[in-house]
Protein backbone atom coordinates (compact mmCIF):
# COMPACT_ATOMS: atom_id res chain seq x y z
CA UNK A 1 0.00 0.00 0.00
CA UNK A 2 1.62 3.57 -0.70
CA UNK A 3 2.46 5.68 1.68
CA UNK A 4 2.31 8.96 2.32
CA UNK A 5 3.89 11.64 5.09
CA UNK A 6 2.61 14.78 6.56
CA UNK A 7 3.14 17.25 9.49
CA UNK A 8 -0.50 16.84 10.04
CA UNK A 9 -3.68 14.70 9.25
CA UNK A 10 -7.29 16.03 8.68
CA UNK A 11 -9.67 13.47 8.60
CA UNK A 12 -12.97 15.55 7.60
CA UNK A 13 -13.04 18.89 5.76
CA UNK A 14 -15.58 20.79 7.21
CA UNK A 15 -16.03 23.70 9.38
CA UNK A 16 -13.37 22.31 12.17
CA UNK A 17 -10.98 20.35 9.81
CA UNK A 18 -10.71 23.49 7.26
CA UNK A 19 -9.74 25.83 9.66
CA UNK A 20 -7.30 23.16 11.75
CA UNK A 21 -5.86 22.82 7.75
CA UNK A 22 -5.57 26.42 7.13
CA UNK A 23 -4.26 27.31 10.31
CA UNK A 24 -1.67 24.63 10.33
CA UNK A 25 -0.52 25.52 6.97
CA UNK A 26 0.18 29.39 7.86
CA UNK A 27 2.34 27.83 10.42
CA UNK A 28 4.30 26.17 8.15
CA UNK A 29 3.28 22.65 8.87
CA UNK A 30 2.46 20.16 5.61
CA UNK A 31 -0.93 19.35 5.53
CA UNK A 32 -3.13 16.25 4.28
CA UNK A 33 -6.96 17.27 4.30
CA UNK A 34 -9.15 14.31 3.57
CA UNK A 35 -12.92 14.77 2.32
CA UNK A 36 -15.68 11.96 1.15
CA UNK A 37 -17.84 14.66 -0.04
CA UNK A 38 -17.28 18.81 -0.26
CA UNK A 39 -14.92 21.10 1.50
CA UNK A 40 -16.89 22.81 3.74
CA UNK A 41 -18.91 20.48 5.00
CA UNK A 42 -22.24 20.19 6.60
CA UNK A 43 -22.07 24.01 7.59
CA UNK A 44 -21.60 25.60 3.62
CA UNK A 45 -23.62 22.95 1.59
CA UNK A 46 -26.21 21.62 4.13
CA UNK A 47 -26.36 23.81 7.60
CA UNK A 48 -25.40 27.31 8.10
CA UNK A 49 -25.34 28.88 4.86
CA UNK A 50 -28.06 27.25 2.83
CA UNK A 51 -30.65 27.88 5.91
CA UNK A 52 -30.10 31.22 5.91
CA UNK A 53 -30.31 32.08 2.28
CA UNK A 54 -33.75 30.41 2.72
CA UNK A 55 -34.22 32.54 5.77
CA UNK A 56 -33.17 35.67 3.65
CA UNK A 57 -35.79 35.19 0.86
CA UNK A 58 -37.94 34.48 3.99
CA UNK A 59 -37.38 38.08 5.03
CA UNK A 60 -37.78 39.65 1.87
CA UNK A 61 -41.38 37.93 0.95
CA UNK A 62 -42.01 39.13 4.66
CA UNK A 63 -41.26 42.58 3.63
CA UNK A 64 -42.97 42.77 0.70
CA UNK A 65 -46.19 41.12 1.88
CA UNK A 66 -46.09 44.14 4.77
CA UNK A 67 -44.88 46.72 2.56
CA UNK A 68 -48.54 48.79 3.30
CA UNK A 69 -47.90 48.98 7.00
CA UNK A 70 -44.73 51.38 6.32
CA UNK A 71 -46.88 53.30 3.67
CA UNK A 72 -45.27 50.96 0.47
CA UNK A 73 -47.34 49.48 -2.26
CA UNK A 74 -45.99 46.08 -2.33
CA UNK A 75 -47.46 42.82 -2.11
CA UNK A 76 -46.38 39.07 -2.33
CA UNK A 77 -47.47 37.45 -5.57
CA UNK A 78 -45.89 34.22 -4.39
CA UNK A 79 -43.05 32.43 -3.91
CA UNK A 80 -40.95 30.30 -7.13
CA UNK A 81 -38.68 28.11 -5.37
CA UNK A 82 -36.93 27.04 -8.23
CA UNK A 83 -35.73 30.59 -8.21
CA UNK A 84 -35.33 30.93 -4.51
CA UNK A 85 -33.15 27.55 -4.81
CA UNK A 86 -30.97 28.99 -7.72
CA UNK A 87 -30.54 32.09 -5.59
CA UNK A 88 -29.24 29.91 -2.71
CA UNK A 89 -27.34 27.74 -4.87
CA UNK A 90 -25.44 30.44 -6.18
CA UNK A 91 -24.31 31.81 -2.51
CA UNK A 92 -22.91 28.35 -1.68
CA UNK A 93 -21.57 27.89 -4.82
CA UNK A 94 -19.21 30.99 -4.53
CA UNK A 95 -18.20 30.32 -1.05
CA UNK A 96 -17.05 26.58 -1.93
CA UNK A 97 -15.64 28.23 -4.95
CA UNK A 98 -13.59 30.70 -2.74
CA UNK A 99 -12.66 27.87 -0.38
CA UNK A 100 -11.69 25.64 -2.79
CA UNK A 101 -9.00 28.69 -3.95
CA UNK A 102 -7.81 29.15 -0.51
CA UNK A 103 -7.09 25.52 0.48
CA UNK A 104 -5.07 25.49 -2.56
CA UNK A 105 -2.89 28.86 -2.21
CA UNK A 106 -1.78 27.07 1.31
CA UNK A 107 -0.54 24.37 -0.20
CA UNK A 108 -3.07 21.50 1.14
CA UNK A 109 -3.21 18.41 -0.10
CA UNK A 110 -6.54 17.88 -0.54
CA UNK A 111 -7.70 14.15 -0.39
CA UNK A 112 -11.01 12.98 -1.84
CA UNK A 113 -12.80 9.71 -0.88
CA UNK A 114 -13.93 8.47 2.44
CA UNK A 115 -10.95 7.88 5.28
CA UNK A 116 -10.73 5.35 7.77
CA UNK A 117 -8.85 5.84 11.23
CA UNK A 118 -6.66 3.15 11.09
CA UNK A 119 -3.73 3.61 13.98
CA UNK A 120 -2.82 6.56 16.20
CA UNK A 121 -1.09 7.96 13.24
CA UNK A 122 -2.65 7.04 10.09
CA UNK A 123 -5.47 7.51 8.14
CA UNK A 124 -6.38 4.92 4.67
CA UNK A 125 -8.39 6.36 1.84
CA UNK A 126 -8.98 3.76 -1.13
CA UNK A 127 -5.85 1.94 -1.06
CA UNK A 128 -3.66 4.95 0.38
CA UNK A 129 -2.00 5.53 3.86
CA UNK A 130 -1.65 8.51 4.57
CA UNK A 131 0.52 8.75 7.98
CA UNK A 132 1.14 12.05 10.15
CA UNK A 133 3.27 13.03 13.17
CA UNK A 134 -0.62 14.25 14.28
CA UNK A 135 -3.70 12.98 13.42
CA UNK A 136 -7.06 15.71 13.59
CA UNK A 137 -10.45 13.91 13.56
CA UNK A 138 -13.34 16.40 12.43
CA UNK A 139 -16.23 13.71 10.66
CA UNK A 140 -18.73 16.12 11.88
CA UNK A 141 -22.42 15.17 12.35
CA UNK A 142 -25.73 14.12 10.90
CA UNK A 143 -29.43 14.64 11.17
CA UNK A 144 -30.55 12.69 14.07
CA UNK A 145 -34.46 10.77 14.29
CA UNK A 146 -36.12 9.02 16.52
CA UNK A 147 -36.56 4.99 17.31
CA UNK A 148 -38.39 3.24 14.91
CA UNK A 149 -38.99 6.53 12.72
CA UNK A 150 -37.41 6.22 9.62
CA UNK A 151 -36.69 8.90 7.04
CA UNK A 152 -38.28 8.97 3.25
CA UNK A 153 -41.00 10.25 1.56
CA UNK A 154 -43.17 12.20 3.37
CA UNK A 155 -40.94 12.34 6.28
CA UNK A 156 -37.46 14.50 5.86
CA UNK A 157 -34.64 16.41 7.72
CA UNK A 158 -33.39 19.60 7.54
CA UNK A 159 -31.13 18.22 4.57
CA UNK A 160 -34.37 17.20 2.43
CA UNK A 161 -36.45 20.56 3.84
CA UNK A 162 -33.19 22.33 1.54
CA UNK A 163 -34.56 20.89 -1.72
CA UNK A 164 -38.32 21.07 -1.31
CA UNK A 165 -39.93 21.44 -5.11
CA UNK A 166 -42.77 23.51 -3.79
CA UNK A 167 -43.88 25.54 -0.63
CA UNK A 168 -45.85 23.04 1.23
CA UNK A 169 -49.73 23.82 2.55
CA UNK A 170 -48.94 22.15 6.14
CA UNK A 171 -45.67 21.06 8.06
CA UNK A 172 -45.26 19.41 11.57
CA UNK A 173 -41.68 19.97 12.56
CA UNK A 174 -40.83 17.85 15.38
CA UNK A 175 -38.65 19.13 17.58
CA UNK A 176 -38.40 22.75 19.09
CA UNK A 177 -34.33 23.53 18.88
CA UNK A 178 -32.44 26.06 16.57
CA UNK A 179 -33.23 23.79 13.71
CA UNK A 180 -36.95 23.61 14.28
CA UNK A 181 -37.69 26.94 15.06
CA UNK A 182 -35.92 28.45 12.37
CA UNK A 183 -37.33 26.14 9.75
CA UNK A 184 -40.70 26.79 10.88
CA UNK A 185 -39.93 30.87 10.51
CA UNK A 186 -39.38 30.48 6.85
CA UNK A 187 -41.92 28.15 5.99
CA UNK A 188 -44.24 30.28 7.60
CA UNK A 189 -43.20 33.06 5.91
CA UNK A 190 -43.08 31.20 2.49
CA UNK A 191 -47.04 30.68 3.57
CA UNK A 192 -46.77 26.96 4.90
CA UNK A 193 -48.96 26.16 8.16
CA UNK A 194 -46.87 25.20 10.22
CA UNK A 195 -46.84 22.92 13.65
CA UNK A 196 -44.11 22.74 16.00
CA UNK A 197 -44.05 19.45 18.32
CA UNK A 198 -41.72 19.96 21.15
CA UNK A 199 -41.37 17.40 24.31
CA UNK A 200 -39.75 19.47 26.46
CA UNK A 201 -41.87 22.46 28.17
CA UNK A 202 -40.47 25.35 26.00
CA UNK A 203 -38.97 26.15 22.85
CA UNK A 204 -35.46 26.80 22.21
CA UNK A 205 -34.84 24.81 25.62
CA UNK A 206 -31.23 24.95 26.18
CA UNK A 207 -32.11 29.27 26.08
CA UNK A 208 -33.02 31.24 28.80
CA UNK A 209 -36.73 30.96 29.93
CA UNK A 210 -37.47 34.30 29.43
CA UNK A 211 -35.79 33.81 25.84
CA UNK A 212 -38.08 30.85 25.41
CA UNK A 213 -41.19 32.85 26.38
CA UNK A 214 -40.03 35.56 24.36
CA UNK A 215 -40.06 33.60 21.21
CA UNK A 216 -43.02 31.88 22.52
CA UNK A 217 -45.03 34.83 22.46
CA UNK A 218 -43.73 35.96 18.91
CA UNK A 219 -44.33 32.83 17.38
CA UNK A 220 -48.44 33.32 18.97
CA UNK A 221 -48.53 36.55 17.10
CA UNK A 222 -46.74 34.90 13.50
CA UNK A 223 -49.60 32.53 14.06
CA UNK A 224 -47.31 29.35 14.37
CA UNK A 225 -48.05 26.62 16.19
CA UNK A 226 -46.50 24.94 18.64
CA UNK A 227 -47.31 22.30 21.52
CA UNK A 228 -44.80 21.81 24.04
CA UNK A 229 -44.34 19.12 26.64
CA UNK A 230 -46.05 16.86 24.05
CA UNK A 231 -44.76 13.79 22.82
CA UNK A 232 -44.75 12.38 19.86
CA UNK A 233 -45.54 8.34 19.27
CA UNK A 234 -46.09 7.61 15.41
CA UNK A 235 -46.45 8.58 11.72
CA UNK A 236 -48.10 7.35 8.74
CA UNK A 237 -47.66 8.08 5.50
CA UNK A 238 -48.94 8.27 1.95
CA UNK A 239 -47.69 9.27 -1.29
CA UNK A 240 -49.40 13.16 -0.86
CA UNK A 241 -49.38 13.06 3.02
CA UNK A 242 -48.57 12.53 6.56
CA UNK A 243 -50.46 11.95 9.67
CA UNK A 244 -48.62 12.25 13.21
CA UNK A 245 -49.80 10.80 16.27
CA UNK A 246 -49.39 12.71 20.11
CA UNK A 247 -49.23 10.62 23.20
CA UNK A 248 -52.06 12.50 24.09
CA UNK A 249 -54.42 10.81 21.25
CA UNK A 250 -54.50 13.92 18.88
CA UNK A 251 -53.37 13.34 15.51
CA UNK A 252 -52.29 15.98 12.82
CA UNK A 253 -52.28 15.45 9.34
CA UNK A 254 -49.23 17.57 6.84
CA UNK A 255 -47.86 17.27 3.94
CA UNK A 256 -44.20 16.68 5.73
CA UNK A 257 -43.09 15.75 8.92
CA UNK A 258 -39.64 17.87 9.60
CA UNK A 259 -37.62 15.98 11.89
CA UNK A 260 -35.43 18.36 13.75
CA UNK A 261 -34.74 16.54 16.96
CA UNK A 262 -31.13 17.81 16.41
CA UNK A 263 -27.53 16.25 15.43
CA UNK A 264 -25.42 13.28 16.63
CA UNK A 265 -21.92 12.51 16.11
CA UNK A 266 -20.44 11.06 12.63
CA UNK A 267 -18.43 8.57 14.65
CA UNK A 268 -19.74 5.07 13.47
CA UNK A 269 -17.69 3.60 10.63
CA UNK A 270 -14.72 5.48 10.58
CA UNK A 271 -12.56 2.78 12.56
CA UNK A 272 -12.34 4.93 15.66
CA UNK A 273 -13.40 2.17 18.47
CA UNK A 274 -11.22 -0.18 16.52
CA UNK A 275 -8.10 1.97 16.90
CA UNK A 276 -8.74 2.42 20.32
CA UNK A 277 -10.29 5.48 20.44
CA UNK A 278 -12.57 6.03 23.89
CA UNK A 279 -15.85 7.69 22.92
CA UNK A 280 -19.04 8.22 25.19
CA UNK A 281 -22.83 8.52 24.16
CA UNK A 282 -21.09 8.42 20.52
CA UNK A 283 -18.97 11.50 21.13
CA UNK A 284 -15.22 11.15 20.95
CA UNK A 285 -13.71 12.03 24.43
CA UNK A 286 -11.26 14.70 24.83
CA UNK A 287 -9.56 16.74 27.37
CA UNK A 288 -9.57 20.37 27.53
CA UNK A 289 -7.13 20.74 24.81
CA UNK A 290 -9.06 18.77 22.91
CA UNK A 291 -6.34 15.63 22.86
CA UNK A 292 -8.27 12.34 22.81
CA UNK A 293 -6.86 9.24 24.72
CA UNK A 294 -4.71 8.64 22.05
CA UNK A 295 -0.78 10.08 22.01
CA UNK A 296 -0.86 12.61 18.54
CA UNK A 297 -4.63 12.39 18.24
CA UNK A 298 -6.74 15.68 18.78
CA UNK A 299 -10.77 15.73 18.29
CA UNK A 300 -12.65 18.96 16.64
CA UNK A 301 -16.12 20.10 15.65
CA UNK A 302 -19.36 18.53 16.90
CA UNK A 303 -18.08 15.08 17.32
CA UNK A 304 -16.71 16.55 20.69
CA UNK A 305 -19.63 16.86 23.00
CA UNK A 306 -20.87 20.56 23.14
CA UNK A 307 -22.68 23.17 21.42
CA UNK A 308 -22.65 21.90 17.54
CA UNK A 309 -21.83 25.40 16.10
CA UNK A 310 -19.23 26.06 12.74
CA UNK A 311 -17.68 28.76 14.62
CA UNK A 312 -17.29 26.57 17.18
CA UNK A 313 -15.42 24.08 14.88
CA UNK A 314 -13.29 26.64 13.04
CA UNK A 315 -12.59 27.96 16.80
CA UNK A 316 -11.61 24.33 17.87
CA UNK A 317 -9.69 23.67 14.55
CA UNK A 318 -7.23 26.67 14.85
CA UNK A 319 -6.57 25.98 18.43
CA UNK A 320 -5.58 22.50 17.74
CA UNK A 321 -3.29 23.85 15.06
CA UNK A 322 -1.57 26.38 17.32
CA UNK A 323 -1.24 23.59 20.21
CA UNK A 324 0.33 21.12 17.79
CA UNK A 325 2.67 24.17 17.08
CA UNK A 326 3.61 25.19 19.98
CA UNK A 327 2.00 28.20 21.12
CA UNK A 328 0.01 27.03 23.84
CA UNK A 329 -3.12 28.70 23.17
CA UNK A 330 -5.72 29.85 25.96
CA UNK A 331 -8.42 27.09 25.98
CA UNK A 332 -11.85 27.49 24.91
CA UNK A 333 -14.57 28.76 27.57
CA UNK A 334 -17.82 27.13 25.61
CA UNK A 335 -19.92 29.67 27.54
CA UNK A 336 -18.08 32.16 25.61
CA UNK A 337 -19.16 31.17 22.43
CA UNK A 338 -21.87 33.41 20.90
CA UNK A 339 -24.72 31.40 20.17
CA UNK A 340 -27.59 32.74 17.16
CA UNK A 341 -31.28 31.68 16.31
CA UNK A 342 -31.67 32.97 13.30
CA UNK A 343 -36.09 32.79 13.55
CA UNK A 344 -37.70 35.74 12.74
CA UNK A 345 -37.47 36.92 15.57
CA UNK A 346 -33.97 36.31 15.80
CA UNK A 347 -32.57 34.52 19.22
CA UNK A 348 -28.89 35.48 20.15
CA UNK A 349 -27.17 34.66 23.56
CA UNK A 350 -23.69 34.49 25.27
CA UNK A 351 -22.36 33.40 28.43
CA UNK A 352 -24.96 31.67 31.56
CA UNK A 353 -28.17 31.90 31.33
CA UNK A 354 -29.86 32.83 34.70
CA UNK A 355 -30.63 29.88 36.43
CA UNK A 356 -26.96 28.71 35.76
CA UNK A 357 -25.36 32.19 36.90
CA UNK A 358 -27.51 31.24 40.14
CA UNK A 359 -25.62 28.14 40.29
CA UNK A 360 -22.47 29.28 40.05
CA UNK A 361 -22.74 32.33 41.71
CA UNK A 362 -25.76 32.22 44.22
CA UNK A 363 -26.76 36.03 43.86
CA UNK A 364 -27.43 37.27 40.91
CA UNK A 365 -28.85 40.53 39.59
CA UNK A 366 -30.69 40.69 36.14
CA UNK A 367 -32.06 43.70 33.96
CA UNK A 368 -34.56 43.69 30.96
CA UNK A 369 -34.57 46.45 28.40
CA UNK A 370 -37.47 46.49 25.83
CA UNK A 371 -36.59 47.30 22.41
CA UNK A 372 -39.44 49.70 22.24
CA UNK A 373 -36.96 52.02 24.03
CA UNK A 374 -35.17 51.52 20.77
CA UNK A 375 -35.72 54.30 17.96
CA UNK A 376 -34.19 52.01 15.12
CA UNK A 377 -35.68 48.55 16.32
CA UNK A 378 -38.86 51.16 16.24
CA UNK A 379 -38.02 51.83 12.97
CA UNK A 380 -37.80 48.24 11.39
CA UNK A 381 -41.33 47.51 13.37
CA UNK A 382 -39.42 44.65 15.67
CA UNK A 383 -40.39 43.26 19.08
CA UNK A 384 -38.29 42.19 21.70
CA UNK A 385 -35.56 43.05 24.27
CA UNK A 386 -32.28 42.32 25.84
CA UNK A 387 -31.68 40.44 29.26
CA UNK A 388 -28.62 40.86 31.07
CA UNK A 389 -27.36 38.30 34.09
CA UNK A 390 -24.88 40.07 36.39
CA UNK A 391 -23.00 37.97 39.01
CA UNK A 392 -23.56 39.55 42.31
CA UNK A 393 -26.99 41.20 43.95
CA UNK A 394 -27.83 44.63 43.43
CA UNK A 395 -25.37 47.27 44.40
CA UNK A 396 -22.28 44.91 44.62
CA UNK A 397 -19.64 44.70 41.97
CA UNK A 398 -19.56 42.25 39.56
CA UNK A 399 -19.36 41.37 35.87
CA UNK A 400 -21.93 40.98 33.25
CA UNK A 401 -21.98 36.64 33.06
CA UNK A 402 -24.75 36.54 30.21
CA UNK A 403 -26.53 38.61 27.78
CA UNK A 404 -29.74 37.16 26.22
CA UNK A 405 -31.76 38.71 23.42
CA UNK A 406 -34.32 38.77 21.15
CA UNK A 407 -35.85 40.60 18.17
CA UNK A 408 -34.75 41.20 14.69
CA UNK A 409 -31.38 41.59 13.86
CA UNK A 410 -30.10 40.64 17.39
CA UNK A 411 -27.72 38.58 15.82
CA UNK A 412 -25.49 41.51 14.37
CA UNK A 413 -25.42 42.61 18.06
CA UNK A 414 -23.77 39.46 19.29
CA UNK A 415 -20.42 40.31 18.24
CA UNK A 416 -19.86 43.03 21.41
CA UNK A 417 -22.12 41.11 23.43
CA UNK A 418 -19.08 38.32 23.08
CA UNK A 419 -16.25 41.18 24.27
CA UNK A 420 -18.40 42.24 27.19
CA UNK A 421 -18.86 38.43 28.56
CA UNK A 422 -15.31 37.31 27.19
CA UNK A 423 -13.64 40.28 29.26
CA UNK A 424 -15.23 39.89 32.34
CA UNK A 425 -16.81 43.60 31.53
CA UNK A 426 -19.49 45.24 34.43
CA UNK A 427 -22.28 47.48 33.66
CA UNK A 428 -20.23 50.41 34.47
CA UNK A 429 -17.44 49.70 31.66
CA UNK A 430 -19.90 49.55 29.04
CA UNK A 431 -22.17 52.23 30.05
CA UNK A 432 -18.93 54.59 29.61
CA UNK A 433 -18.87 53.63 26.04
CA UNK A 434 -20.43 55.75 23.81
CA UNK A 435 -22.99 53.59 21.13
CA UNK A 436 -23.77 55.61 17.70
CA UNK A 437 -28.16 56.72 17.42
CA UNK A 438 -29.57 55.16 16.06
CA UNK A 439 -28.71 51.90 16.20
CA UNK A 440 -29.80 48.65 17.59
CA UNK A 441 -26.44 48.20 18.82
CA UNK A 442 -27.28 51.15 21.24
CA UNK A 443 -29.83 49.08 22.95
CA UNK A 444 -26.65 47.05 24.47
CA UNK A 445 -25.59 50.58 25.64
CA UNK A 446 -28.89 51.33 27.33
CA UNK A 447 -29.12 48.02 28.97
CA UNK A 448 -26.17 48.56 30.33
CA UNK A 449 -26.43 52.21 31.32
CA UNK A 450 -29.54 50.74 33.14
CA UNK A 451 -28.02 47.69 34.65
CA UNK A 452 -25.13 50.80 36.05
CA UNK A 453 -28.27 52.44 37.52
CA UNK A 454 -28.31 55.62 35.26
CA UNK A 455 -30.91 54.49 32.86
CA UNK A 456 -31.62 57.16 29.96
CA UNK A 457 -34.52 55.73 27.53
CA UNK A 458 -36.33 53.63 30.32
CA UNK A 459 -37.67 53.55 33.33
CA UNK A 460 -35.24 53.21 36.17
């Protein structure tokens, strides 16, 4: 069998083996990069960016079906999702063209075909060995179901909900998470009737409950439905339909059931138990510098229990590449990483929510600023508000441990939402910062002015 030698060893080129690639590259390490299927993964040709192109054209039939509210003649004549598929197309398709450009300028060898983990040190691909002085394992994940329900037809994932021919009449989407909810947003905004079927007691459940009720309530006034703390026990399908079954006896009928009960880890099949790789629940096991229980052999991306974000892979990815090198990066705080919804409205978070700042810190203060406060979320006709969690009752010192919002475009705030958590910031240092009117991003500032005790545009 040929053999072949390399600094480094990607198996998986998505979001967390990319940017481990890239990363190692600019550090002058050689670099093979093996990939069954596209660079980029799950996030560019079946997650992150295809959703929200969908959630885009979303948006704009939104806008144009309320243009008379704002004093605009506009209505929606409908929705031609063979163009709103060509439109989404075309954004991947440039970003995997720009990747593909990239990988190359780094010098990457790029490896096509699917890899097996074979020893501590070595990956095979067809009847190649490829062998490195480090090994990076980033397979990724894939759409989870439930026992006994099995996908086809009628019955799809987010990965089938990409490609759908026509805007349905009715969809149940089971499940209540990121994927759900944000699926349901567009569809209802493409005109589909949508149900949401969640077993837990609230949507978006690893949020904040006042995030969850938040959303709750806007999804009442979208008209979406959703039943939580229901679960589901069967489906039946024919060629033009679906019916779904509730413990509690009721049945709905759709044209698709959505199942978006969430992702597990692409571990099976890849040789990892055989090698002697420890995983748990599926998920490889790693330390906190993501080394696995193997000497040489690092984990990245959502087969590492945790949030399953990209930016958490790429994150992940270029850490591993600096540790390899030698520059002993800082590690990871996972409650740092900004987390997005992107529903209409959108969901964005960072840092504890409140009953886990209670936890950790036993007193905690919190403050809630409505956006109506807000002259440009008053402008673009949004609902919603920001929560902050400061550790620490009222009147004592302490930092700002989480920051939890809702509304539209809340997800363009996130970015200095991330400094203020990730620098240990109190409502005092960023109430002395000075946020351009109007904004959205001044909300933050008036939250925080608030949170200091000088409130300006709300009540104190």
């Amino acid at each position: 069998m040929p053999e072949h030698s390399a600094d480094l060893v990607i198996l998986g080129g998505g979001s967390g083996g990319y940017a481990c690639a890239l990363r190692a590259a600019e550090l002058g390490m050689s670099v093979v990069l093996v990939e069954r299927d596209k660079l980029g993964g799950t996030c560019l040709h079946y997650g992150c960016i295809p959703t929200k192109a969908l959630l885009h054209a979303a948006e704009v039939a939104d806008t144009a079906r309320e243009g008379d509210r704002i004093g605009v003649k506009s209505s929606l004549a409908g929705i031609d999702m063979a163009g709103v598929h060509a439109y989404k197309d075309g954004v991947v398709a440039r970003l995997y063209k720009g990747l593909q450009g990239l990988v190359r300028s780094r010098s990457i060898t790029v490896v096509e075909g699917t890899g097996r983990f074979v020893a501590p040190n070595a990956v095979e691909v067809g009847g190649d060995r490829y062998v490195g002085r480090h090994v990076v394992l980033a397979t990724g994940s894939y759409p989870r179901t439930l026992p006994g329900l099995e996908i086809g037809g009628r019955i799809i994932t987010s990965t089938e909900a990409l490609r759908l021919p026509e805007v349905p009449q009715r969809v149940v989407v089971l499940g209540g998470g990121v994927i759900g909810v944000e699926f349901a947003s567009l569809l209802k905004s493409f005109g589909t009737e949508v149900t949401i079927i969640e077993a837990l007691p609230r949507l978006v459940p690893a949020e904040d409950d006042w995030t969850s009720k938040q959303l709750e309530r806007a999804f009442r006034r979208r008209r979406i439905t959703f039943k939580t703390g229901v679960r589901f026990t069967g489906a039946e399908q024919t060629e033009d339909s679906v019916t779904v079954s509730l413990e509690s006896g009721e049945e709905i009928e759709a044209d698709y059931l959505l199942v978006a009960v969430g992702r597990g880890p692409n571990t099976a099949g890849h040789g990892y138990e055989e090698a002697g790789l420890r995983l748990e629940r599926g998920f490889v096991v790693t330390d906190e510098r993501l080394r696995t229980n193997l000497p040489g052999v690092y984990a990245v991306g959502d087969i590492v229990a945790g949030l399953q974000l990209a930016h958490r892979g790429f994150a992940q990815g270029i850490f591993v590449a600096e540790d390899i090198a030698g520059l002993n990066p800082p590690v990871i705080d996972e409650s740092g990483i900004p987390r997005v919804t992107y529903c209409n409205p959108e969901v964005a978070s960072v840092g504890l929510t409140e009953a886990a700042a209670r936890e950790k810190y036993g007193q905690v203060q919190t403050l809630v600023y409505d956006l109506a406060g807000n002259g440009k979320s008053q402008i673009l006709q949004t609902q919603g508000a920001i929560k902050l969690v400061k550790a620490g009752g009222p009147g004592e010192p302490g930092p700002v441990v989480g920051i939890h919002m809702v509304g539209a475009r809340v997800g363009e705030l996130i970015g200095e939402a991330q400094l203020i958590y990730n620098w240990d910031a109190q409502a005092e240092d960023v109430a002395a910062l000075i946020h351009a009117h109007p904004t959205q991003n001044e909300a933050l500032g008036e939250a925080h002015l608030a949170l200091a005790g000088k409130p300006l545009h709300t009540h104190g």
